[in-house]
Protein backbone atom coordinates (compact mmCIF):
# COMPACT_ATOMS: atom_id res chain seq x y z
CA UNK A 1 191.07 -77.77 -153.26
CA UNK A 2 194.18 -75.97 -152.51
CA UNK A 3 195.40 -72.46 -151.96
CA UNK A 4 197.15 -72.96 -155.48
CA UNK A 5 194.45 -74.56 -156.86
CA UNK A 6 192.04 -72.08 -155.88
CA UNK A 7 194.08 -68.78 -156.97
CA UNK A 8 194.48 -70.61 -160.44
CA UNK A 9 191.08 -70.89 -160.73
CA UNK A 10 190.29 -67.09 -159.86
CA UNK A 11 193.24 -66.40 -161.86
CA UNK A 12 190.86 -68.09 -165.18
CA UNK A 13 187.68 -66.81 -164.23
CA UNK A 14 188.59 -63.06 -163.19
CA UNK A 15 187.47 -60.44 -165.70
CA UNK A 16 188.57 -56.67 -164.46
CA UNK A 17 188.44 -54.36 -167.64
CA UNK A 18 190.15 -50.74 -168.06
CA UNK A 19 186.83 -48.91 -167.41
CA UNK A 20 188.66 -46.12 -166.34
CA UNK A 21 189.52 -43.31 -168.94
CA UNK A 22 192.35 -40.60 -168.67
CA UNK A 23 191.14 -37.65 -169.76
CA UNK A 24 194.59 -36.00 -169.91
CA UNK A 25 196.62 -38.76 -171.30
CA UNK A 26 193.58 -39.93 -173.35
CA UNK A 27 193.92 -43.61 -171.99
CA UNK A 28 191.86 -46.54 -170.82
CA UNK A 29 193.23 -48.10 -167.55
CA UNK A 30 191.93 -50.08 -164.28
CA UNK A 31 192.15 -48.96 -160.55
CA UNK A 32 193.09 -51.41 -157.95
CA UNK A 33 189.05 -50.90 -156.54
CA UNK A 34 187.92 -52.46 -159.93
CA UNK A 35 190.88 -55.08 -159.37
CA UNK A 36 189.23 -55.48 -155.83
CA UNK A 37 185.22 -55.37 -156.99
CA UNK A 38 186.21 -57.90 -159.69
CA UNK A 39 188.54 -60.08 -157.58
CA UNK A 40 186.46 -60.03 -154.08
CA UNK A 41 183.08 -62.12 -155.13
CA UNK A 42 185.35 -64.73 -156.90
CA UNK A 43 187.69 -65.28 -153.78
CA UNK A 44 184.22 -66.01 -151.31
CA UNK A 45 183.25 -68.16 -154.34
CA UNK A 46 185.95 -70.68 -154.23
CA UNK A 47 186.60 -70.46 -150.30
CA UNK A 48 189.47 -67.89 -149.99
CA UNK A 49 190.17 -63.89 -148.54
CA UNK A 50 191.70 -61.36 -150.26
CA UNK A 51 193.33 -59.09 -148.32
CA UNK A 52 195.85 -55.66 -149.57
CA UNK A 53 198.52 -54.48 -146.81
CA UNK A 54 200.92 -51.42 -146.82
CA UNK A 55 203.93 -50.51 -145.30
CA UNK A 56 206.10 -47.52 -145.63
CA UNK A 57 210.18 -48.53 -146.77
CA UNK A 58 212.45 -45.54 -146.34
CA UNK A 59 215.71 -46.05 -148.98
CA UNK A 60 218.08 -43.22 -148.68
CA UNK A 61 216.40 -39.95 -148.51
CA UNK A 62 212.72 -41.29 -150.45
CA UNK A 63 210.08 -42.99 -149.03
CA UNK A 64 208.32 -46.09 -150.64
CA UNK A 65 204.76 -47.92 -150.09
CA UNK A 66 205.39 -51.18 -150.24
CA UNK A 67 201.88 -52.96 -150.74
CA UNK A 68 200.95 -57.41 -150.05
CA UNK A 69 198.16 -58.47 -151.72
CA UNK A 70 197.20 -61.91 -149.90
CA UNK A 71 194.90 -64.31 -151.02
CA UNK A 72 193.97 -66.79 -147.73
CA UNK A 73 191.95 -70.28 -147.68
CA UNK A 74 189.62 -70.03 -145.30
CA UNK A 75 189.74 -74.19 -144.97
CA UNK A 76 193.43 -74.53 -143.92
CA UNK A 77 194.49 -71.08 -143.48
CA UNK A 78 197.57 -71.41 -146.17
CA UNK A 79 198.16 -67.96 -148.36
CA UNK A 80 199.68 -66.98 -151.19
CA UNK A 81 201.46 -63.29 -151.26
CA UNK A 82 202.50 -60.40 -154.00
CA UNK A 83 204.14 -57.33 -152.99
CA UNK A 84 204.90 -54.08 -155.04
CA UNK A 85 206.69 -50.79 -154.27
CA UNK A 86 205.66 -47.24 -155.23
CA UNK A 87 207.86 -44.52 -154.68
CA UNK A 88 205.90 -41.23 -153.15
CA UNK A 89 206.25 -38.17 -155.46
CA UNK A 90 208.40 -35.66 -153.74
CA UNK A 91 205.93 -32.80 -154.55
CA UNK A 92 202.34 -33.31 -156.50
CA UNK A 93 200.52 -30.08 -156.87
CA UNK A 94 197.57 -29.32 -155.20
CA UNK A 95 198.27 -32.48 -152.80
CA UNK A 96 199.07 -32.47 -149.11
CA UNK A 97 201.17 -35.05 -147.78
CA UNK A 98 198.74 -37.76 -146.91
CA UNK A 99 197.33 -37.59 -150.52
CA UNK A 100 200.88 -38.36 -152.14
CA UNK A 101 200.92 -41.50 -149.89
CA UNK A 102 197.28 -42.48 -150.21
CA UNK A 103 198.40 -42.46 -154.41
CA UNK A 104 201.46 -44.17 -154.18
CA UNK A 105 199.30 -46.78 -151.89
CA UNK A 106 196.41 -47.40 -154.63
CA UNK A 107 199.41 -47.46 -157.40
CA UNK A 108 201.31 -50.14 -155.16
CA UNK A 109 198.32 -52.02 -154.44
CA UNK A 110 196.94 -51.76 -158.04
CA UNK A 111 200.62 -53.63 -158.99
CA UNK A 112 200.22 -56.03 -155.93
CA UNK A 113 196.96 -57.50 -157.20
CA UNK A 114 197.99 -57.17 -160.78
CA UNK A 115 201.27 -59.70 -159.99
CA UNK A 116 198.73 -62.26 -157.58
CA UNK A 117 196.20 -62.85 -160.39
CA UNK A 118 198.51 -62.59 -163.41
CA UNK A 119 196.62 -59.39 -164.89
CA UNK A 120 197.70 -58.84 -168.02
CA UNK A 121 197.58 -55.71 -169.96
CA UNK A 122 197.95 -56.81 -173.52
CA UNK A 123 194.96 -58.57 -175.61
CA UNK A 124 195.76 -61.77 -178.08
CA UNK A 125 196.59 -60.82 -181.33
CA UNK A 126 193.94 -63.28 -182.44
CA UNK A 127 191.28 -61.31 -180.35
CA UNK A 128 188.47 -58.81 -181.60
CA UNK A 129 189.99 -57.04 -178.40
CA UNK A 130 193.46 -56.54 -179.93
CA UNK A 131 191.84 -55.47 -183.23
CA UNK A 132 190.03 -52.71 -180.85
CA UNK A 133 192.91 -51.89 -178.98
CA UNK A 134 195.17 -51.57 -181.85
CA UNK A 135 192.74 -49.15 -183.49
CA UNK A 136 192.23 -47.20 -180.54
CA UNK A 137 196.06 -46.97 -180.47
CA UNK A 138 195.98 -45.60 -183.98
CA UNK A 139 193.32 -43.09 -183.58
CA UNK A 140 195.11 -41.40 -180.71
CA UNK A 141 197.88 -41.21 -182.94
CA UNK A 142 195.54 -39.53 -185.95
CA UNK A 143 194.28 -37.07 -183.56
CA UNK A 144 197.56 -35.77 -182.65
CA UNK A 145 197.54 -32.09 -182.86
CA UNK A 146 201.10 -30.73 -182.70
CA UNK A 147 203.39 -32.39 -185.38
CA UNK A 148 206.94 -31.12 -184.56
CA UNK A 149 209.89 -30.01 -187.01
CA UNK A 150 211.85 -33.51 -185.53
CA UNK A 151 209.02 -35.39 -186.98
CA UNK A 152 208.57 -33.18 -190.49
CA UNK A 153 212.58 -33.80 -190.63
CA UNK A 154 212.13 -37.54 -190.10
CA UNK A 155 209.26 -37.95 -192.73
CA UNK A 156 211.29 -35.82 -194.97
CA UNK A 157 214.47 -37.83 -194.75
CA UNK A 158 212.38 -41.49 -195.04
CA UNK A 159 210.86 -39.47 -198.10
CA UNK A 160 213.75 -38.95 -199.90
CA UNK A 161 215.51 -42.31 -199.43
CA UNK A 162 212.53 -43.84 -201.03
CA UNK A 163 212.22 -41.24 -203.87
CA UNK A 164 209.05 -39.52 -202.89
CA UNK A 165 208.36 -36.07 -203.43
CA UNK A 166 206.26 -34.03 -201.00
CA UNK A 167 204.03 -33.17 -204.06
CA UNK A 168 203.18 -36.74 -204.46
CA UNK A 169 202.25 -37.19 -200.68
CA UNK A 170 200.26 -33.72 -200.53
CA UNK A 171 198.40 -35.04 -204.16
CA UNK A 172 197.52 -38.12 -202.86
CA UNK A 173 196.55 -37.19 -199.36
CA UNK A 174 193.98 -34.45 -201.33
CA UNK A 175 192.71 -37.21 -203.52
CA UNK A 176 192.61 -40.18 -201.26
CA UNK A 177 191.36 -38.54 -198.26
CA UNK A 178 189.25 -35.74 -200.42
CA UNK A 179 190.92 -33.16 -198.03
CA UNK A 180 191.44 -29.73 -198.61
CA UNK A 181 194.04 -27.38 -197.65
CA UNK A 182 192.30 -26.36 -194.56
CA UNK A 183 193.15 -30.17 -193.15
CA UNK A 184 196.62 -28.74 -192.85
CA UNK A 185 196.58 -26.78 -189.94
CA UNK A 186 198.38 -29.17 -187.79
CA UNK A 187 201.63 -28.27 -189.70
CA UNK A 188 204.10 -25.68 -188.30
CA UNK A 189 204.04 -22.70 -189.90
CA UNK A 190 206.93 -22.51 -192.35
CA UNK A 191 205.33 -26.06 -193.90
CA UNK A 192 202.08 -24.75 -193.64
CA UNK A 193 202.91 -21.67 -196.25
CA UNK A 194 204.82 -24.10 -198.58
CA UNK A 195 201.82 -26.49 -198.69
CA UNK A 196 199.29 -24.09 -199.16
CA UNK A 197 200.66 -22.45 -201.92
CA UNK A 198 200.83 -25.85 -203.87
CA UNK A 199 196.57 -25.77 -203.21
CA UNK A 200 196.51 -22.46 -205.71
């Protein structure tokens, strides 16, 4: 079996989930060491050696980490190769020097292995998975605290066009949802008042 051969076969059978979580942007992702713990068994499996590679690009007055990802067969020596670039932050608080690269490295890296086995981040719409990811993309948008006057202007303007009052939304949001005025904290003050006085 071939290099090509080989990597298209790892490309089928490699599972690497987002098993990491974001605790400040409240989102699932996957590090290039999961990419690397998923991808490593497979490659010995089917007779190849993945290997990650950086070097450091200077453009201008910013320095890059360019990252290879190589896959090998161990039978012939023939390889395939992805590279990816990651720009190092020009200042990253609480980081010395070294850190900035080592994260621009893992980012680079992370994109490196990503392009070699055709990682996708999107499910199939047909999938229980998209169903999951869609929802999870909907409850971060529920659980939005801060709705701004942009987006009170915007609902107000799509409002009128369709000839809906804000009574109507308020009523059925109360009897749909069985909320009670209390729910409406999230709203900016000045909407806040106006809403609250319809609860009397």
């Amino acid at each position: 079996m071939g290099i090509y051969k080989k990597l298209s076969v790892i490309q089928k059978e490699l599972k690497s989930p987002k098993n990491q979580f974001n605790s400040f942007g409240k989102y699932n992702y996957r590090s290039c060491e999961d990419i690397l713990e998923a991808a490593k068994p497979l490659s010995i499996k089917h007779g190849a050696v993945l290997t990650t590679s950086d070097k450091i690009i200077n453009v201008g007055d910013r320095y890059y980490v360019e990252a290879t990802a190589t896959l090998t067969d161990i039978e012939d020596d023939s390889q395939i190769m992805n590279t990816a670039s990651a720009r190092e932050s020009l200042d990253k608080k609480g980081m010395d020097s070294s850190q900035i690269t080592g994260t621009a490295s893992s980012y680079a890296r992370k994109y490196a292995l990503n392009g070699l086995f055709c990682i996708d981040d999107t499910k199939d719409a047909d999938t229980d998975e998209h169903k999951v990811q869609s929802n999870q993309s909907t409850e971060r948008v529920v659980k939005t605290d801060n709705v701004t006057k942009v987006t009170v202007a915007q609902l107000t303007a799509a409002m009128k066009k369709k000839g809906v009052t804000e009574e109507q939304i308020f009523a059925t949001y109360k009897k749909d949802a069985n909320k009670t005025c209390s729910d409406l904290k999230f709203l900016p003050q000045e909407y806040k008042v106006k809403y609250l006085s319809m609860c009397k």
